[in-house]
PDB file of N, CA and C in Angstrom:
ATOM      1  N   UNK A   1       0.853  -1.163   0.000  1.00  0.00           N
ATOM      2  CA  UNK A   1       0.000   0.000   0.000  1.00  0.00           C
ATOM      3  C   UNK A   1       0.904   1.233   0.000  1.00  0.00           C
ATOM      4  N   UNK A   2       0.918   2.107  -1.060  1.00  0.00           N
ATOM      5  CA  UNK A   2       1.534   3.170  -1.160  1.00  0.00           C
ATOM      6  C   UNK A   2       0.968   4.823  -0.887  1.00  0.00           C
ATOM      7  N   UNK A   3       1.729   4.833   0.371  1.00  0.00           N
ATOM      8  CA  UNK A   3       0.923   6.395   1.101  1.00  0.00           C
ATOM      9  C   UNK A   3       2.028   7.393   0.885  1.00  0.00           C
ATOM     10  N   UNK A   4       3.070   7.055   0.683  1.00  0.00           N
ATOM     11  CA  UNK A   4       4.187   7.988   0.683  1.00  0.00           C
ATOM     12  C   UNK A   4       5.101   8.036  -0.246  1.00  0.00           C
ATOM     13  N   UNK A   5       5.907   9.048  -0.749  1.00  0.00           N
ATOM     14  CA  UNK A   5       6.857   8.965  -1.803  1.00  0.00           C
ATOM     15  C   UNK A   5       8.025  10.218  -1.441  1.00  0.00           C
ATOM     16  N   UNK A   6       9.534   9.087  -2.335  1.00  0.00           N
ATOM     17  CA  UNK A   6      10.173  10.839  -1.660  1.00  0.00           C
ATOM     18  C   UNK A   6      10.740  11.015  -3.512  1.00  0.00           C
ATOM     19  N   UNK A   7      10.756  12.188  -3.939  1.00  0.00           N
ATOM     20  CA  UNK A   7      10.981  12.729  -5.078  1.00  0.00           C
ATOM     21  C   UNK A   7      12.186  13.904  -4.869  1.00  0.00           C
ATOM     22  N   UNK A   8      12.823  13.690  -5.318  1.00  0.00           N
ATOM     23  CA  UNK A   8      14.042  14.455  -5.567  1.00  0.00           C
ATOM     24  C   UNK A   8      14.027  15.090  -4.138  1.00  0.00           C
ATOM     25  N   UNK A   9      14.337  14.741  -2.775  1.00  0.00           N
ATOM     26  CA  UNK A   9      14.641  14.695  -1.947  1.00  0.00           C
ATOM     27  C   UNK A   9      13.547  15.228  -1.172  1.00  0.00           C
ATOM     28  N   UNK A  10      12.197  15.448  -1.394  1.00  0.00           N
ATOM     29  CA  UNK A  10      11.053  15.626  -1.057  1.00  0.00           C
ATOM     30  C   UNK A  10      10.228  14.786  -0.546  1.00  0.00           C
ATOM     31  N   UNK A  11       9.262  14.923   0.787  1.00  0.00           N
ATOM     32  CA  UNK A  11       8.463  13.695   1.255  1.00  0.00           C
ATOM     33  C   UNK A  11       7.464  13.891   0.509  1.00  0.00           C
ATOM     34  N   UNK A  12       6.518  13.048   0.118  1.00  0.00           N
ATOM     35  CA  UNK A  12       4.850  13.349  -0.477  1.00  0.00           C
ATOM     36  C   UNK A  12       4.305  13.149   0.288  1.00  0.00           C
ATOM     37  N   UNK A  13       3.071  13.041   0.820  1.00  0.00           N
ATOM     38  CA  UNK A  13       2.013  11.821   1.415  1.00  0.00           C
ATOM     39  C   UNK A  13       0.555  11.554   0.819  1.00  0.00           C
ATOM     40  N   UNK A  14      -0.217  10.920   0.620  1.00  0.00           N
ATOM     41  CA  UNK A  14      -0.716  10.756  -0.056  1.00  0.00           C
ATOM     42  C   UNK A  14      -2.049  11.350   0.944  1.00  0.00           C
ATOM     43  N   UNK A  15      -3.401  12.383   0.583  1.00  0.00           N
ATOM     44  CA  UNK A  15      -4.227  12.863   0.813  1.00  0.00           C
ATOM     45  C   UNK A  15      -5.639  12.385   0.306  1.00  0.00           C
ATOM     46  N   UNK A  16      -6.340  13.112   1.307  1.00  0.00           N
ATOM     47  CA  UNK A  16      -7.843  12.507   0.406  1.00  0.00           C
ATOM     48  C   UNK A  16      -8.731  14.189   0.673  1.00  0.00           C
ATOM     49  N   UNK A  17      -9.833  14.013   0.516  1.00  0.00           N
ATOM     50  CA  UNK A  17     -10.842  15.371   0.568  1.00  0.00           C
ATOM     51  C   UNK A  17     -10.772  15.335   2.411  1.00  0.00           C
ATOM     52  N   UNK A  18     -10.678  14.974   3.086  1.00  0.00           N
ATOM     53  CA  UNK A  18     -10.504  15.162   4.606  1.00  0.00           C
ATOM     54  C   UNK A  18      -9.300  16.146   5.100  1.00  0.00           C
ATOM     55  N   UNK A  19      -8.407  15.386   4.316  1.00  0.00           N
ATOM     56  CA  UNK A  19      -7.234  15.502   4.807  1.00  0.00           C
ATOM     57  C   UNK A  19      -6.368  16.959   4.131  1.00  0.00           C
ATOM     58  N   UNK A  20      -6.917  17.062   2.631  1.00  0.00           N
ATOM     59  CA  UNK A  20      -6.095  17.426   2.184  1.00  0.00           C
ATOM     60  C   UNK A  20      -5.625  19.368   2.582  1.00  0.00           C
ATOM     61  N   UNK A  21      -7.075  19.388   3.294  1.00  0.00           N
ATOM     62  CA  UNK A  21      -7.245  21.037   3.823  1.00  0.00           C
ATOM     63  C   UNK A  21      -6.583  21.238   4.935  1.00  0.00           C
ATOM     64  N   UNK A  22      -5.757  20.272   5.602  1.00  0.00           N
ATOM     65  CA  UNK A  22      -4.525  20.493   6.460  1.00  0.00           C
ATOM     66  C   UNK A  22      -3.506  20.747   5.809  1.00  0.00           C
ATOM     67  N   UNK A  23      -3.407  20.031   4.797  1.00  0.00           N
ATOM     68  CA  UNK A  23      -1.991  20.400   3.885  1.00  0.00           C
ATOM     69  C   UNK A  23      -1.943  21.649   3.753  1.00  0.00           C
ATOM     70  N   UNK A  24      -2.767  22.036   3.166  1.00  0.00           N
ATOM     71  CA  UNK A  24      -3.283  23.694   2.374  1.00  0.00           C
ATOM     72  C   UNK A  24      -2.900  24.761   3.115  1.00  0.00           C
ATOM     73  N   UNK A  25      -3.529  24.494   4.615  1.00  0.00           N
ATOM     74  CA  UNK A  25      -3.357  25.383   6.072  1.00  0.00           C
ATOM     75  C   UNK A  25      -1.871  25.345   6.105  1.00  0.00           C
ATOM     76  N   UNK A  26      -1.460  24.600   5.783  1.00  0.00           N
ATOM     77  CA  UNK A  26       0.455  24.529   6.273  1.00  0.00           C
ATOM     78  C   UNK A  26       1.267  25.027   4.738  1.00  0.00           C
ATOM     79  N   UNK A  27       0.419  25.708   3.738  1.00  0.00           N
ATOM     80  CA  UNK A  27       1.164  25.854   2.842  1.00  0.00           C
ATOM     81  C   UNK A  27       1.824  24.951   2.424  1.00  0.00           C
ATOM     82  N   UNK A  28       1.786  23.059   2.221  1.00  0.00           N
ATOM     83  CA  UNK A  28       2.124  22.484   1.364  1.00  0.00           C
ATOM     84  C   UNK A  28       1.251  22.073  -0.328  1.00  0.00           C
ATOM     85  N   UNK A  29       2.252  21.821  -0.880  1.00  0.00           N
ATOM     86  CA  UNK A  29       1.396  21.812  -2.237  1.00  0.00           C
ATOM     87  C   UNK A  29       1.789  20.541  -3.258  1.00  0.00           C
ATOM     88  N   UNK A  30       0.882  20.343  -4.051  1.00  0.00           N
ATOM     89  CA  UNK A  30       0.635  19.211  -4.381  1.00  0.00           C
ATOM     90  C   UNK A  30       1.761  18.387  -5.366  1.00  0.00           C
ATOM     91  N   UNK A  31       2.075  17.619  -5.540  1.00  0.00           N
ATOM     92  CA  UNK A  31       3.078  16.645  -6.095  1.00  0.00           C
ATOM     93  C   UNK A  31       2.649  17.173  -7.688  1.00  0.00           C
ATOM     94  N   UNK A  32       3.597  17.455  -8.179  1.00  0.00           N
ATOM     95  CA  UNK A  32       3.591  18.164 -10.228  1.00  0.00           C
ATOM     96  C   UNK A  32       4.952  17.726 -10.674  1.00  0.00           C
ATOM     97  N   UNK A  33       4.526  17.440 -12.219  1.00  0.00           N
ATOM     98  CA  UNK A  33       6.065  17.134 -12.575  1.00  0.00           C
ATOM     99  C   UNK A  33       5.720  18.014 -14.270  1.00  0.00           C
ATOM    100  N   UNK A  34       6.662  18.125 -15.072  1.00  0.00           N
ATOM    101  CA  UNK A  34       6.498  18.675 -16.291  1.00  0.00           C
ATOM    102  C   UNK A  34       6.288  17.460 -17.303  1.00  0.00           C
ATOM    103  N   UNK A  35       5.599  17.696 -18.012  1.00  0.00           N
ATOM    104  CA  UNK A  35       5.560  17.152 -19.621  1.00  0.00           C
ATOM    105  C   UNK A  35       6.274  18.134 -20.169  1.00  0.00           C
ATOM    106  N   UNK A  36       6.273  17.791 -21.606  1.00  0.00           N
ATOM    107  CA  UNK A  36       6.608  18.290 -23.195  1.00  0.00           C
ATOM    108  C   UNK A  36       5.288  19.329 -22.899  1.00  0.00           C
ATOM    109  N   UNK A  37       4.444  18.860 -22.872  1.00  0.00           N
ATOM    110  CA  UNK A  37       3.010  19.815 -22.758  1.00  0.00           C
ATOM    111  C   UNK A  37       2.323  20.522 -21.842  1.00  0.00           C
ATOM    112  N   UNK A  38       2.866  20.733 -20.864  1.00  0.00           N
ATOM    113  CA  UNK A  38       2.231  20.922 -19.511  1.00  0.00           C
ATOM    114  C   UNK A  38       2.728  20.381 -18.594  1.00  0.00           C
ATOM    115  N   UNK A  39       2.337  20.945 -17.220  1.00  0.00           N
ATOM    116  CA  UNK A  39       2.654  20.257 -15.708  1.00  0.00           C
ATOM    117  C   UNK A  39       1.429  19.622 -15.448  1.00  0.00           C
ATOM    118  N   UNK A  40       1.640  18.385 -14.775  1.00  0.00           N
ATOM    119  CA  UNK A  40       0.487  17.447 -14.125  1.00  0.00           C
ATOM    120  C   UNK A  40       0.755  17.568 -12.905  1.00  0.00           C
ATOM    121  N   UNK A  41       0.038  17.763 -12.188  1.00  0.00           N
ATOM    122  CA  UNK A  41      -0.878  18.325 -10.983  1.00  0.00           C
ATOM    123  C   UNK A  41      -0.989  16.657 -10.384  1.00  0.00           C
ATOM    124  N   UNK A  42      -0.554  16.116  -9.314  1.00  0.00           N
ATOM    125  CA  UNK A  42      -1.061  14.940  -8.971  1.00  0.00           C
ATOM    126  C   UNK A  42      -1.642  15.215  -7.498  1.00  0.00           C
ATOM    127  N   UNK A  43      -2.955  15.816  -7.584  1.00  0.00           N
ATOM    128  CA  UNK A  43      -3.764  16.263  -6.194  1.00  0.00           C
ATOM    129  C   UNK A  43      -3.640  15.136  -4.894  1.00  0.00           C
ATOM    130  N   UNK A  44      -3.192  13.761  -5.121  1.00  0.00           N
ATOM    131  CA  UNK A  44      -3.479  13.132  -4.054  1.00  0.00           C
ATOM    132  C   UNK A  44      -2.194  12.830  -3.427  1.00  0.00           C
ATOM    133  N   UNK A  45      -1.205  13.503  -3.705  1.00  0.00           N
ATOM    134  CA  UNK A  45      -0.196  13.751  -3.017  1.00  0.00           C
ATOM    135  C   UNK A  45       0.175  15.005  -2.340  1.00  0.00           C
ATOM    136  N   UNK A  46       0.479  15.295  -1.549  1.00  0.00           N
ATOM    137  CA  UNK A  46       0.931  16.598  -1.239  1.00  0.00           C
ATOM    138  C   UNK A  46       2.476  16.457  -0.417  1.00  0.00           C
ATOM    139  N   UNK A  47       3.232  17.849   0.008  1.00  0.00           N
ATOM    140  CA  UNK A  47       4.439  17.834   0.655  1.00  0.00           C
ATOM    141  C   UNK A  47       4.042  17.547   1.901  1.00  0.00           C
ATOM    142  N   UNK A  48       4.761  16.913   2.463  1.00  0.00           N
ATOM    143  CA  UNK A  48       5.226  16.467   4.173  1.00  0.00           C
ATOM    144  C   UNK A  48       4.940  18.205   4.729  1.00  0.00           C
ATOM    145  N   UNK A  49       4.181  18.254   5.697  1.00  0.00           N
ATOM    146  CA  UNK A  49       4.893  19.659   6.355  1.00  0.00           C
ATOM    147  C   UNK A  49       5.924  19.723   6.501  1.00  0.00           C
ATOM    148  N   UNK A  50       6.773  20.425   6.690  1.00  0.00           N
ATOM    149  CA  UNK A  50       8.223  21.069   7.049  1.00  0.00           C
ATOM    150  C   UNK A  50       8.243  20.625   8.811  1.00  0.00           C
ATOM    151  N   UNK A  51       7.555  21.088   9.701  1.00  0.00           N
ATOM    152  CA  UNK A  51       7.546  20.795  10.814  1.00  0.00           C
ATOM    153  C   UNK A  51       7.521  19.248  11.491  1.00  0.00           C
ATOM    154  N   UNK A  52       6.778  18.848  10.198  1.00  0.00           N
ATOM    155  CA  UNK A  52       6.759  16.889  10.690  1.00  0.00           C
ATOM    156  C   UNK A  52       8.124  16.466   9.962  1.00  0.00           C
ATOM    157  N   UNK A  53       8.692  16.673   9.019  1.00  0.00           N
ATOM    158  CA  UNK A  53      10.085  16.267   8.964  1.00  0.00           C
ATOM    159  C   UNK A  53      11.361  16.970  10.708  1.00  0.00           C
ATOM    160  N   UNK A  54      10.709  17.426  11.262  1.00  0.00           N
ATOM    161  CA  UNK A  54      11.877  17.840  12.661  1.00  0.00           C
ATOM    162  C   UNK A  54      11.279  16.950  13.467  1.00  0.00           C
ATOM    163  N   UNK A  55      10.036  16.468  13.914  1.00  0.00           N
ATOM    164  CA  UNK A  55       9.502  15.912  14.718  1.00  0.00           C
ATOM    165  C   UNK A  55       8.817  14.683  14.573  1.00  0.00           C
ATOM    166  N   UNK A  56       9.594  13.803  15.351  1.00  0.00           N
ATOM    167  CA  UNK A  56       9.453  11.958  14.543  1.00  0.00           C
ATOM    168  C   UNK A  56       7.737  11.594  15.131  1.00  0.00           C
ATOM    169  N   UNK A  57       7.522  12.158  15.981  1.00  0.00           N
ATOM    170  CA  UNK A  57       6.074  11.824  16.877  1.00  0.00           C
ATOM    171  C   UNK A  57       4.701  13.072  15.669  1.00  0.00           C
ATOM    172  N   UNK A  58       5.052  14.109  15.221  1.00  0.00           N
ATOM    173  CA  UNK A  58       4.748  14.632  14.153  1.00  0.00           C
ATOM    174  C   UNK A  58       4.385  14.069  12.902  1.00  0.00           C
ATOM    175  N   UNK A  59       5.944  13.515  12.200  1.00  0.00           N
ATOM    176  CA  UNK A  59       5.671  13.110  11.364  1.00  0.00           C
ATOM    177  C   UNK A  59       4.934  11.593  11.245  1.00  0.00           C
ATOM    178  N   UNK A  60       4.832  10.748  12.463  1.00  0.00           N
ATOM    179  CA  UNK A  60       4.046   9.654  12.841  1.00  0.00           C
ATOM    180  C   UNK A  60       2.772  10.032  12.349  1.00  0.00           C
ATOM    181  N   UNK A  61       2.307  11.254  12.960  1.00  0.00           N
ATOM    182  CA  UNK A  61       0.635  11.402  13.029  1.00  0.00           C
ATOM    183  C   UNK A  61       0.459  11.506  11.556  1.00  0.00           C
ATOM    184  N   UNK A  62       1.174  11.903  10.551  1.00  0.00           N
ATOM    185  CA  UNK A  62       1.081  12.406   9.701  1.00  0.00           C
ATOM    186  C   UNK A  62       0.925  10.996   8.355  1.00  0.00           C
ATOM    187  N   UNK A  63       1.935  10.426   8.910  1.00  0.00           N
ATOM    188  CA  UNK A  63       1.785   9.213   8.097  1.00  0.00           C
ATOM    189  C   UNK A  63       0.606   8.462   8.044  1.00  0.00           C
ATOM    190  N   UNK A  64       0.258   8.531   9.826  1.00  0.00           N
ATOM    191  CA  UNK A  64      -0.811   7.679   9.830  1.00  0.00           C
ATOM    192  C   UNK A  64      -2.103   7.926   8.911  1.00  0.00           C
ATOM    193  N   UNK A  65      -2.168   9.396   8.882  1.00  0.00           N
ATOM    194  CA  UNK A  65      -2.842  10.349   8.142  1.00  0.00           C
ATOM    195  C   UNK A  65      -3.375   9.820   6.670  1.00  0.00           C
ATOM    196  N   UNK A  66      -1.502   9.763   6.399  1.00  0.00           N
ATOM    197  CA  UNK A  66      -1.316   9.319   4.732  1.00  0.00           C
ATOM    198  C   UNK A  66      -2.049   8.137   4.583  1.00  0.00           C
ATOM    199  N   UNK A  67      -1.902   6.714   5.518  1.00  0.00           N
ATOM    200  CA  UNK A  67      -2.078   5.921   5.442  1.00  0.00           C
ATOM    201  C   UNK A  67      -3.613   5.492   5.277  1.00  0.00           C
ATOM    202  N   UNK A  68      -4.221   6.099   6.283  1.00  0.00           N
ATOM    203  CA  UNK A  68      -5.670   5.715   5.752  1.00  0.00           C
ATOM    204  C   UNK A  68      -6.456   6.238   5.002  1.00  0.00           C
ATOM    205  N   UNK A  69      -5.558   7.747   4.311  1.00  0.00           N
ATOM    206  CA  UNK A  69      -6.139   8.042   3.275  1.00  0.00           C
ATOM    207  C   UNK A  69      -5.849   7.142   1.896  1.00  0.00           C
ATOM    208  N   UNK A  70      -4.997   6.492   2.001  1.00  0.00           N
ATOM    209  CA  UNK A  70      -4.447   5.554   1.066  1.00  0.00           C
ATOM    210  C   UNK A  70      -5.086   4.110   1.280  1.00  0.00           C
ATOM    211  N   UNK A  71      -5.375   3.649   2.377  1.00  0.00           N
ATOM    212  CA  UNK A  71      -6.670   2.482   2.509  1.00  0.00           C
ATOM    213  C   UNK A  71      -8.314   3.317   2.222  1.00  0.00           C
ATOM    214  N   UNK A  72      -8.256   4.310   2.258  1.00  0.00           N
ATOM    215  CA  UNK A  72      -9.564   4.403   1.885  1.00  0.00           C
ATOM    216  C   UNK A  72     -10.143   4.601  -0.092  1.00  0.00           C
ATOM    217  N   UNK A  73      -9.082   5.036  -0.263  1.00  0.00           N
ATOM    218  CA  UNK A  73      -8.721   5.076  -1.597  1.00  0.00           C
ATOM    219  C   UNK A  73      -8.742   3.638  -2.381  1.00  0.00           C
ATOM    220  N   UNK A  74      -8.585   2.592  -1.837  1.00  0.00           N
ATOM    221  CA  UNK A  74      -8.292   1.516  -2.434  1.00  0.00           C
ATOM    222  C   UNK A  74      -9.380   0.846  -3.234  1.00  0.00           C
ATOM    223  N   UNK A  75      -9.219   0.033  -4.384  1.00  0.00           N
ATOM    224  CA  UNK A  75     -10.204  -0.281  -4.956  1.00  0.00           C
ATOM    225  C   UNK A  75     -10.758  -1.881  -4.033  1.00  0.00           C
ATOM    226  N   UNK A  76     -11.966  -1.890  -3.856  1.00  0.00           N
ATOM    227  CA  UNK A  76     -12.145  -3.296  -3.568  1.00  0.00           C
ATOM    228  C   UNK A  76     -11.845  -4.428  -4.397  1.00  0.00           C
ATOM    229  N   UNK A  77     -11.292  -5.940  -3.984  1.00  0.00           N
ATOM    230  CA  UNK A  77     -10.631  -6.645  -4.353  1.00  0.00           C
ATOM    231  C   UNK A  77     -12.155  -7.232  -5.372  1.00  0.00           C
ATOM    232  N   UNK A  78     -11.224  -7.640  -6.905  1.00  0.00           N
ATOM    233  CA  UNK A  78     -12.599  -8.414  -7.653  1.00  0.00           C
ATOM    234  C   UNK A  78     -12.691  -9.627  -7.223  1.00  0.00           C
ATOM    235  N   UNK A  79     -13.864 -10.486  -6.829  1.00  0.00           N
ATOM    236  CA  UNK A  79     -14.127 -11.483  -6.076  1.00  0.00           C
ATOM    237  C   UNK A  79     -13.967 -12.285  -7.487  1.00  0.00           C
ATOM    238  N   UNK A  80     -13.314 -13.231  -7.055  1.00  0.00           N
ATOM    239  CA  UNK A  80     -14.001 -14.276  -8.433  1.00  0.00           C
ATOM    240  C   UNK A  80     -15.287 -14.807  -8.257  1.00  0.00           C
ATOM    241  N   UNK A  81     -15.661 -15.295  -9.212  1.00  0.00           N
ATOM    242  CA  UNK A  81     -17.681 -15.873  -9.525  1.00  0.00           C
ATOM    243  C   UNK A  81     -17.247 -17.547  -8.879  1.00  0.00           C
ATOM    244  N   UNK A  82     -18.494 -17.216  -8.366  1.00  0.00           N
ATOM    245  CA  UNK A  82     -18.504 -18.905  -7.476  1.00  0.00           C
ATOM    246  C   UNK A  82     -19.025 -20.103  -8.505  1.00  0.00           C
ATOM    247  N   UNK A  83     -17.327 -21.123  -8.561  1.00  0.00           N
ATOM    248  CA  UNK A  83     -17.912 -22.259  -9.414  1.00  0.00           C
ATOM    249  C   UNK A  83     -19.049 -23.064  -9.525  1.00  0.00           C
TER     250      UNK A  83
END
């Protein structure tokens, strides 16, 4: 299960519509990279606060954060059809 990413020496964490208006409040912003054509915007990531990278009990809460926004996100498993 992938809640977190680090990009060119950057934390991500992965957000949902709950979560993501804490990010916002702390002035982090969302994971973008360039095309040939444009920048893509990847909204369900955002930066680590700055303050939870100094503080390991911080950045805990934060993960945990990531984390069930990243189990809630998940697709349910396809059942196979009963023989």
């Amino acid at each position: 299960m992938q809640f977190a990413f680090v990009m060119k020496g950057t934390l991500y964490l992965r957000v949902d519509d709950a979560t993501r208006p804490d990010f916002e409040r702390l002035g982090a912003v969302p994971f973008s990279y360039a095309t040939s054509a444009s920048t893509v915007k990847v909204a369900s990531y955002y930066e680590a606060p700055v303050d939870a990278l100094e503080d390991p009990h911080a950045l805990r809460d934060w993960a945990t954060k990531a984390l069930a926004s990243a189990l809630g996100a998940r697709k349910p498993a396809r059942r196979k059809p009963a023989s």
